[in-house]
Protein backbone atom coordinates (compact mmCIF):
# COMPACT_ATOMS: atom_id res chain seq x y z
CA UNK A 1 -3.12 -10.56 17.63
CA UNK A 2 -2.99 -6.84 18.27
CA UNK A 3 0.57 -7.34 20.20
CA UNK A 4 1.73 -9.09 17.13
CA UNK A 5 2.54 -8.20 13.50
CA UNK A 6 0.71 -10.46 11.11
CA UNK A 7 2.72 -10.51 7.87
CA UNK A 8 2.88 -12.08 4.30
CA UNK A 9 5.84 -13.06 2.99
CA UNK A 10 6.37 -12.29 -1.03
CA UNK A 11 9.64 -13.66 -2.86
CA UNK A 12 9.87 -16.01 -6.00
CA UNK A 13 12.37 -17.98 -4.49
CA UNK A 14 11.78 -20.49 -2.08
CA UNK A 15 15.12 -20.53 -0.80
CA UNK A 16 14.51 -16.59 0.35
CA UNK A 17 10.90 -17.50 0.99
CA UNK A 18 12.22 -19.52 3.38
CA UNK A 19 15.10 -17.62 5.28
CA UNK A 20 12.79 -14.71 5.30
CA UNK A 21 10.43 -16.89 7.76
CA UNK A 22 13.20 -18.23 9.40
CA UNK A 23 14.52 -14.92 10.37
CA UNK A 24 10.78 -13.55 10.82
CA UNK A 25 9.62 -15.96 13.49
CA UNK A 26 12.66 -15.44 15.71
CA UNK A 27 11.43 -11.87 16.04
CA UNK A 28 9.17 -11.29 19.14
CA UNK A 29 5.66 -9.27 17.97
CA UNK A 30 6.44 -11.43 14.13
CA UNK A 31 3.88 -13.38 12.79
CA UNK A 32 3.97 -15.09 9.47
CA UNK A 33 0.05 -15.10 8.39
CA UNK A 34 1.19 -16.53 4.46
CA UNK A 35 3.47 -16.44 1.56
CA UNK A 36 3.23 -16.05 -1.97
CA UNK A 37 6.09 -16.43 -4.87
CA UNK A 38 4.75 -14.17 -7.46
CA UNK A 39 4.12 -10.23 -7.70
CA UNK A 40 0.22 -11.51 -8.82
CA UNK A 41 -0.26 -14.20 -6.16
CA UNK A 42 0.97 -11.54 -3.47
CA UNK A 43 -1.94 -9.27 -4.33
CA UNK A 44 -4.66 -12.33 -3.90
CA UNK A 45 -2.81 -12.78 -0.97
CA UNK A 46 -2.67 -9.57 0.67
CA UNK A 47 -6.50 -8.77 -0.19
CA UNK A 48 -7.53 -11.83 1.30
CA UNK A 49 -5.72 -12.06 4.46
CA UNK A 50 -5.17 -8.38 5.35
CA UNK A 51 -1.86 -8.62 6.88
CA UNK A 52 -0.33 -5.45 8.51
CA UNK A 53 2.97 -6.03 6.93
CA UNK A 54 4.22 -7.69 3.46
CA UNK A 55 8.03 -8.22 2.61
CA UNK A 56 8.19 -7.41 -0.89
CA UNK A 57 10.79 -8.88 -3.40
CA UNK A 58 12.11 -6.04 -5.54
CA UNK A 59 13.26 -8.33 -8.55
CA UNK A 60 10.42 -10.51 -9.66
CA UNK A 61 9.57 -12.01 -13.10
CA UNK A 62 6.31 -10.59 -14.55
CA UNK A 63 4.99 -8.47 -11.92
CA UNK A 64 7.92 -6.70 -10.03
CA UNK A 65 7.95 -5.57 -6.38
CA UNK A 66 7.16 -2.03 -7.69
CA UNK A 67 4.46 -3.59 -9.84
CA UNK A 68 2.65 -5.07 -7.09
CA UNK A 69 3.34 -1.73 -4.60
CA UNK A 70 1.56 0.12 -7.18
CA UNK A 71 -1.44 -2.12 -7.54
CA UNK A 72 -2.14 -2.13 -3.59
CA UNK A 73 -2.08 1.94 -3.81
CA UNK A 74 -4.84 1.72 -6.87
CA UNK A 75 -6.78 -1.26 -5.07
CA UNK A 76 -6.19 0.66 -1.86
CA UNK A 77 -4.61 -1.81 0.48
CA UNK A 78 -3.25 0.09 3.13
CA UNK A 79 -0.68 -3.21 4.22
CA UNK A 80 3.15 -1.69 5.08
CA UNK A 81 5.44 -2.91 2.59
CA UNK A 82 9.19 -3.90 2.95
CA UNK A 83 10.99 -4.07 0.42
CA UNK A 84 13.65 -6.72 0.12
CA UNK A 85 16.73 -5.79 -2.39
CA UNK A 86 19.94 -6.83 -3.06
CA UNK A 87 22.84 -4.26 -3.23
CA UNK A 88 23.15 -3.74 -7.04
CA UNK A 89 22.59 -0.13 -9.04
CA UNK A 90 19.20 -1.95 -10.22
CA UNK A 91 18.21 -2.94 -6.41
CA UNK A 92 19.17 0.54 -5.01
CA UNK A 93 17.19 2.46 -7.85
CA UNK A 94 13.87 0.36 -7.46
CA UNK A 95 13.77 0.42 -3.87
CA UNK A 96 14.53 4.27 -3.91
CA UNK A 97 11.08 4.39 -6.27
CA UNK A 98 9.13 2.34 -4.34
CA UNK A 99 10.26 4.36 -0.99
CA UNK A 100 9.74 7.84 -2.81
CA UNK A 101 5.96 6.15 -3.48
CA UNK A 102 5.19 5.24 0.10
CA UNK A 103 6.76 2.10 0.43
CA UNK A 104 7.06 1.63 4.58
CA UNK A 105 11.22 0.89 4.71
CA UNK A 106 13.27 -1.80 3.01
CA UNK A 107 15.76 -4.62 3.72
CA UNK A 108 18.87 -5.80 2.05
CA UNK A 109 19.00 -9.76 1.08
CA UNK A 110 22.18 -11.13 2.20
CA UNK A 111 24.59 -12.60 -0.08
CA UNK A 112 26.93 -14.53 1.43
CA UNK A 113 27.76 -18.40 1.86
CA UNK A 114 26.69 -19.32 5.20
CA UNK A 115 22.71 -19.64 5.54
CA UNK A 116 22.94 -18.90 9.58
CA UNK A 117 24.85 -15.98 8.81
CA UNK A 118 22.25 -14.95 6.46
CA UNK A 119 19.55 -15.70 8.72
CA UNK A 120 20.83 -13.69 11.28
CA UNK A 121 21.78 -10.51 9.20
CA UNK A 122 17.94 -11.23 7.87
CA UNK A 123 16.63 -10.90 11.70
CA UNK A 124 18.89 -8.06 12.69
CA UNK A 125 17.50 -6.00 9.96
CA UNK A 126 13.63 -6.87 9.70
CA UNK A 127 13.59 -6.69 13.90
CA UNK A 128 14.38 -2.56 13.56
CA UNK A 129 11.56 -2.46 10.80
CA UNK A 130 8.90 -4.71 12.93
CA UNK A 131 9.93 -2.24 15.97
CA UNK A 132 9.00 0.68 14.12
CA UNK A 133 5.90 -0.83 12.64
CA UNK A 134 4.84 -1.36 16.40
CA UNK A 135 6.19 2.17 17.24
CA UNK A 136 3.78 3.57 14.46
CA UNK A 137 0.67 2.30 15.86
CA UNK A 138 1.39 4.63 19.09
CA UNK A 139 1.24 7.85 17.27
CA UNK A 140 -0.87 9.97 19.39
CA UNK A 141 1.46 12.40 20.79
CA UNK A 142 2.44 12.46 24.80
CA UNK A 143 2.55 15.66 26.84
CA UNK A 144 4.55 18.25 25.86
CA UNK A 145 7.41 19.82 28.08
CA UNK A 146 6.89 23.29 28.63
CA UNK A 147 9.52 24.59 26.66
CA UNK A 148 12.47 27.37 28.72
CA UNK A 149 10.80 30.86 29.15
CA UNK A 150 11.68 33.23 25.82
CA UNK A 151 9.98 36.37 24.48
CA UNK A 152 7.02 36.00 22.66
CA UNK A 153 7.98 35.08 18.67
CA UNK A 154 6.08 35.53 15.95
CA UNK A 155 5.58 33.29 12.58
CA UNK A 156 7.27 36.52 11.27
CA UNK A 157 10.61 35.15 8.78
CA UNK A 158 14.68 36.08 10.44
CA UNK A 159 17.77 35.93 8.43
CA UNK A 160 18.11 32.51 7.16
CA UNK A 161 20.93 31.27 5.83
CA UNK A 162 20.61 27.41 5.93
CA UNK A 163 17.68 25.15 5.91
CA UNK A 164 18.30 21.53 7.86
CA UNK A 165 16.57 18.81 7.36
CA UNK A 166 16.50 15.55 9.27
CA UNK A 167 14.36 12.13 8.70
CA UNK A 168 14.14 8.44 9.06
CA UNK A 169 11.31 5.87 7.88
CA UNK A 170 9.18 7.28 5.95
CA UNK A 171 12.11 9.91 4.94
CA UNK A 172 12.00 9.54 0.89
CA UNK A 173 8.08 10.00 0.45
CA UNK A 174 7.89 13.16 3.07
CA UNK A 175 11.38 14.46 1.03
CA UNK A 176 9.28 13.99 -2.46
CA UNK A 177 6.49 15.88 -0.99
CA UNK A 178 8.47 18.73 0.35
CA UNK A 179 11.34 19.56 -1.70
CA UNK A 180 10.35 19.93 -5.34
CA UNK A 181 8.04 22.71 -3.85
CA UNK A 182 10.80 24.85 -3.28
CA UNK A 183 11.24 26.78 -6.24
CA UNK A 184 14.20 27.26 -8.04
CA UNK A 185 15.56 31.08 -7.12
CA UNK A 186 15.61 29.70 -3.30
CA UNK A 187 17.94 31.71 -1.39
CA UNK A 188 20.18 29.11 0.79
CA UNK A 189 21.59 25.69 0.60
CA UNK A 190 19.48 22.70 1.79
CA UNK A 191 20.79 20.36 3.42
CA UNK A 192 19.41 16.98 4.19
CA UNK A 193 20.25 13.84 6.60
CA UNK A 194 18.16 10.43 5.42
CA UNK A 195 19.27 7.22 7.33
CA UNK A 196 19.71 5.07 3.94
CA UNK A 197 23.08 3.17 3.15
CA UNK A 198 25.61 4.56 0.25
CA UNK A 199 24.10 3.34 -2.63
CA UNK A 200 20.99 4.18 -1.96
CA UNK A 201 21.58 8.01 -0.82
CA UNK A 202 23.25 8.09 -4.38
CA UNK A 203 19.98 6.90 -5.71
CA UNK A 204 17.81 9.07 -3.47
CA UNK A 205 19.72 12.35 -4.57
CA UNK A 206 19.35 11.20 -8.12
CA UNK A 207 15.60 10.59 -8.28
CA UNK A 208 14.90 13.74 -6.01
CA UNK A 209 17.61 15.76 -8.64
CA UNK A 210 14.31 14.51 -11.29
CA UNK A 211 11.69 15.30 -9.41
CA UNK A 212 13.06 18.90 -7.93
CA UNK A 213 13.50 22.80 -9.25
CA UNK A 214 17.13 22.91 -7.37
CA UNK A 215 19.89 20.75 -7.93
CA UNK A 216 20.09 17.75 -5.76
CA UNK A 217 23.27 15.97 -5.16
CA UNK A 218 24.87 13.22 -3.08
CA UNK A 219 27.32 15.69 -0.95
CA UNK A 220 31.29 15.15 -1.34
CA UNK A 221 33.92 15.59 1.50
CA UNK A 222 35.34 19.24 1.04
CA UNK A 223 32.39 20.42 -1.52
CA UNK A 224 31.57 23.76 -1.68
CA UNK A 225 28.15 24.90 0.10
CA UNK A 226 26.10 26.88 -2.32
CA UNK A 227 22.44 28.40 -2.18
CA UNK A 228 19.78 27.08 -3.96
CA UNK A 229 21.65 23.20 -3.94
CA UNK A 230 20.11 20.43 -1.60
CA UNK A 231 22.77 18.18 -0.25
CA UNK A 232 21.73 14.55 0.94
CA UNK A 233 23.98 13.00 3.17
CA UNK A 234 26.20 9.76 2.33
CA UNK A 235 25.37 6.76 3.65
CA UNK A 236 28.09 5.45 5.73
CA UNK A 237 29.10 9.14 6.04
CA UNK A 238 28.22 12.04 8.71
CA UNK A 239 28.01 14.93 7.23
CA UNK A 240 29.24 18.46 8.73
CA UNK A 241 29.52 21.60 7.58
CA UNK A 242 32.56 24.16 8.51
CA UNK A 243 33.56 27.79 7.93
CA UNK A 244 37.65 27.94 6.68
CA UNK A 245 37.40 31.42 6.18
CA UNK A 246 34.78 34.01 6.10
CA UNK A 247 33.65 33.39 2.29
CA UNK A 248 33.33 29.89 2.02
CA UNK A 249 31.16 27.53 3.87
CA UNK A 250 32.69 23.83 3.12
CA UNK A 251 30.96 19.59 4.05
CA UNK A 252 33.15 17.65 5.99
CA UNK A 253 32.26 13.89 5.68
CA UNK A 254 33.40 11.72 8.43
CA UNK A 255 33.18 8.08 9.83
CA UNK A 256 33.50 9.01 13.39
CA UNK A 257 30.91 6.08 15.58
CA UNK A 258 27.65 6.24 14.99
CA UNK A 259 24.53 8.15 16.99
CA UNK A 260 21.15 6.91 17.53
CA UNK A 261 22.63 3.40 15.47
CA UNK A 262 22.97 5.70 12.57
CA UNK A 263 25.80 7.35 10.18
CA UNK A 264 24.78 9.39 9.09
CA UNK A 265 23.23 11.00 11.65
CA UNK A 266 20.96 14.33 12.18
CA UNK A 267 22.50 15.78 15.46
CA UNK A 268 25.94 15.54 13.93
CA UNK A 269 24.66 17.76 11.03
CA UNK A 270 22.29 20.37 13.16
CA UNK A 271 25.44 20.96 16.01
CA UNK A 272 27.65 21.46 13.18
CA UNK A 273 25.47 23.91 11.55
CA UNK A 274 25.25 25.85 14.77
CA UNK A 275 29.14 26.52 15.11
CA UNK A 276 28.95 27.74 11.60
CA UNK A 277 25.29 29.54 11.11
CA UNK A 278 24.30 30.21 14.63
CA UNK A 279 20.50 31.53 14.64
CA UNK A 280 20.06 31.85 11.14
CA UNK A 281 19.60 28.37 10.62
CA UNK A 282 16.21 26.49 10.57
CA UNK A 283 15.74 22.99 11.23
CA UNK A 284 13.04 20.80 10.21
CA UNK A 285 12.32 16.97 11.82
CA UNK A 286 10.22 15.08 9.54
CA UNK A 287 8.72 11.26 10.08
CA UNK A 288 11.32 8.58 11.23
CA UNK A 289 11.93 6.59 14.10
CA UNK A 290 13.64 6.95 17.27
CA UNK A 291 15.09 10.38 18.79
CA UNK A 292 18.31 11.47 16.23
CA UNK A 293 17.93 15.21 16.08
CA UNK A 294 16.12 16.38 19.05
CA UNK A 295 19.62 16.98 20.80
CA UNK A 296 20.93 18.77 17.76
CA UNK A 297 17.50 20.44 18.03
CA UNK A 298 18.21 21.97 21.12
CA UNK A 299 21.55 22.91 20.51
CA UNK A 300 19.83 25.32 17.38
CA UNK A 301 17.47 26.68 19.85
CA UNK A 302 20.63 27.28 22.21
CA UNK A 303 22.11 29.48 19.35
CA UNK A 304 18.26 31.18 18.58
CA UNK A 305 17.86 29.55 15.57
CA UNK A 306 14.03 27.76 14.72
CA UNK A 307 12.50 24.30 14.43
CA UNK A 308 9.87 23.25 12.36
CA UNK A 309 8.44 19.35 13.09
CA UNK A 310 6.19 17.33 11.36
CA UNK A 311 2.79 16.87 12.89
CA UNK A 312 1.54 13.27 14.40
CA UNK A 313 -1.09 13.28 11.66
CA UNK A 314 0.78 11.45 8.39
CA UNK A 315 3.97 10.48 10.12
CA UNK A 316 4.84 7.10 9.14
CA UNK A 317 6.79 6.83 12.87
CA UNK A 318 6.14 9.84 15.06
CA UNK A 319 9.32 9.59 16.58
CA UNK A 320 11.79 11.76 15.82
CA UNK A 321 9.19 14.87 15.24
CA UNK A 322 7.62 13.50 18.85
CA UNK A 323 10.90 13.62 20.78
CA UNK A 324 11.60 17.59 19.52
CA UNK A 325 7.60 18.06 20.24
CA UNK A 326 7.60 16.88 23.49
CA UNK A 327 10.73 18.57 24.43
CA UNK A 328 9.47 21.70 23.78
CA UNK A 329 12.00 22.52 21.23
CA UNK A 330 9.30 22.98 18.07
CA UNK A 331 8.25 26.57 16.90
CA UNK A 332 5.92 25.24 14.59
CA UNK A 333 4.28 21.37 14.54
CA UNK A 334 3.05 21.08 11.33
CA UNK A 335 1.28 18.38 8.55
CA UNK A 336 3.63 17.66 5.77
CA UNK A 337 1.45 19.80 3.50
CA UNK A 338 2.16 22.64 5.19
CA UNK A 339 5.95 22.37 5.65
CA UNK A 340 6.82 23.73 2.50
CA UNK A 341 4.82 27.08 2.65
CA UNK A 342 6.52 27.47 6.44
CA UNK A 343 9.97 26.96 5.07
CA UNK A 344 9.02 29.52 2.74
CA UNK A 345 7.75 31.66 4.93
CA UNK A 346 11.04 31.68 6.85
CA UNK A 347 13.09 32.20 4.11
CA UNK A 348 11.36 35.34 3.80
CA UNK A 349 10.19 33.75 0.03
CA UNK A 350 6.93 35.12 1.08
CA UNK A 351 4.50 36.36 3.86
């Protein structure tokens, strides 16, 4: 079975039980190892049959999806969870908690009348998150392209004026880890691209806004970009930044097509940022899947700005961090725990 995905399916009802198999075993590299309708059965379950994936119901009776997420951390069961969630306040805020505390990625349930329809919307979705589960069992990085001949630079901090940051699966946890270590007199404006629909970047900005020293907001078309505020991008939204005039540096949200399958996405932020910061900009790739940022990488490098990328070791998906490796576009490839002190360092925070 090591070219497959063995799985355990976890919903209280049967009629999502069900559609979630459906939809599962039309997906090649799927395999649907069990089921269980309760938050309590799902933990017998997942002990006993060691599957390398569970689809998690958020909104269970007695022991909630969040419930059961945090049992498997204290019993250590290292299964990837999926979170299933409707598209409610309640849904988005649950599954924003449970990504924030590891969970692997999560899927909407479908709503509407037409079972096939539903099916299919089902299979469309879990297929990206059973691709990425395969991607993140290849996370040994490939060789690295020798990046374009530059004088020798040093770890040593330039003017910064905006930090970047761009992620995928895995996004929320690596964000909780990084930003609430920046502290609170940090001297530019952070801003952040998560692939996440709308009501759950709302969410995300929300919880982070909790957890973090700096404000952290959801970013509005035509807001003002000030230091020492983290901006998460919209879901449904890319977000841009532009100069009007020399004092004021403003987000444009737009729904032009999508990049990489996403909106938003990170290359539209990080070639945006170069028209407006040039090399004072840093850029930082964290875990996700895929290759959005690596050309907006390059386009900072163009301008002599610097990248920072998360190291193989702790990515949930090295793919987006592996694409800017390999191209030769990273100054610094580092674990997650060290990101923080490297932003830091340059920011010129300290030395």
């Amino acid at each position: 079975m090591a070219d497959r995905v063995p799985i355990v399916v976890v919903d209280d009802s049967a009629l999502f039980r069900c559609l979630i198999r459906d939809a599962l075993r039309e997906i090649p590299g799927a395999s649907v190892i069990g089921n269980a309708d309760s938050g309590a059965a799902a933990i017998e379950k997942i002990a006993e049959l060691n599957p390398e994936v569970v689809t998690l119901d958020v909104e269970m009776p007695g022991m909630s999806g969040i419930d059961v997420l945090r049992e498997m951390k204290r019993r250590s069961l290292r299964t990837r969870v999926i979170m299933v969630s409707r598209l409610t306040d309640a849904g988005a805020q649950v599954t924003t908690e449970s990504l924030l505390e590891g969970a692997f990625d999560f899927v909407l349930k479908p709503s509407g009348p037409n079972p096939a329809e539903n099916r299919q919307q089902l299979k469309l979705a879990l297929a990206d998150k059973i691709a990425a589960v395969l991607a993140s069992r290849d996370d040994e990085p490939g060789p690295i392209r020798q990046a374009p001949s530059r004088p020798s630079r040093s770890d040593a901090p330039t003017r910064c004026d905006a930090l970047l940051i761009g992620t995928s699966t895995g996004g929320p946890d690596a964000l909780r880890r990084v930003l609430p270590l920046l502290p609170q007199d940090f001297p530019v404006p952070v801003l952040v691209v998560q692939h996440m629909p709308a009501q759950y970047t709302k969410s995300l900005a929300t919880r982070l806004d909790s957890l973090c020293p700096l404000h952290v907001v959801e970013a509005e078309h035509r807001q003002r970009v000030e230091p020492g505020t983290i901006y998460i991008a919209p879901g449904g939204w890319h977000m841009q930044v532009a100069r009007p005039d020399p004092d004021r540096v403003l987000i444009n949200l737009t729904d032009d097509p999508p990049e990489h399958g996403s909106r938003p996405s990170v290359d539209v932020l990080f070639r945006s940022a170069v028209n407006v910061y040039g090399p004072r900009a840093l850029g930082v790739i964290l875990t996700g899947m895929g290759r959005d940022g690596a050309a907006g990488c390059a386009a900072l490098k163009s301008a002599g700005g610097r990248v920072i990328a998360q190291h193989h070791e702790g990515c949930v998906v090295y793919g987006m961090p592996k694409a800017v490796v390999e191209a030769g576009l990273a100054d610094f490839c580092l674990p997650l725990d060290r990101v923080s002190d490297a932003i830091l360092r340059q920011t010129g925070r300290f030395s």
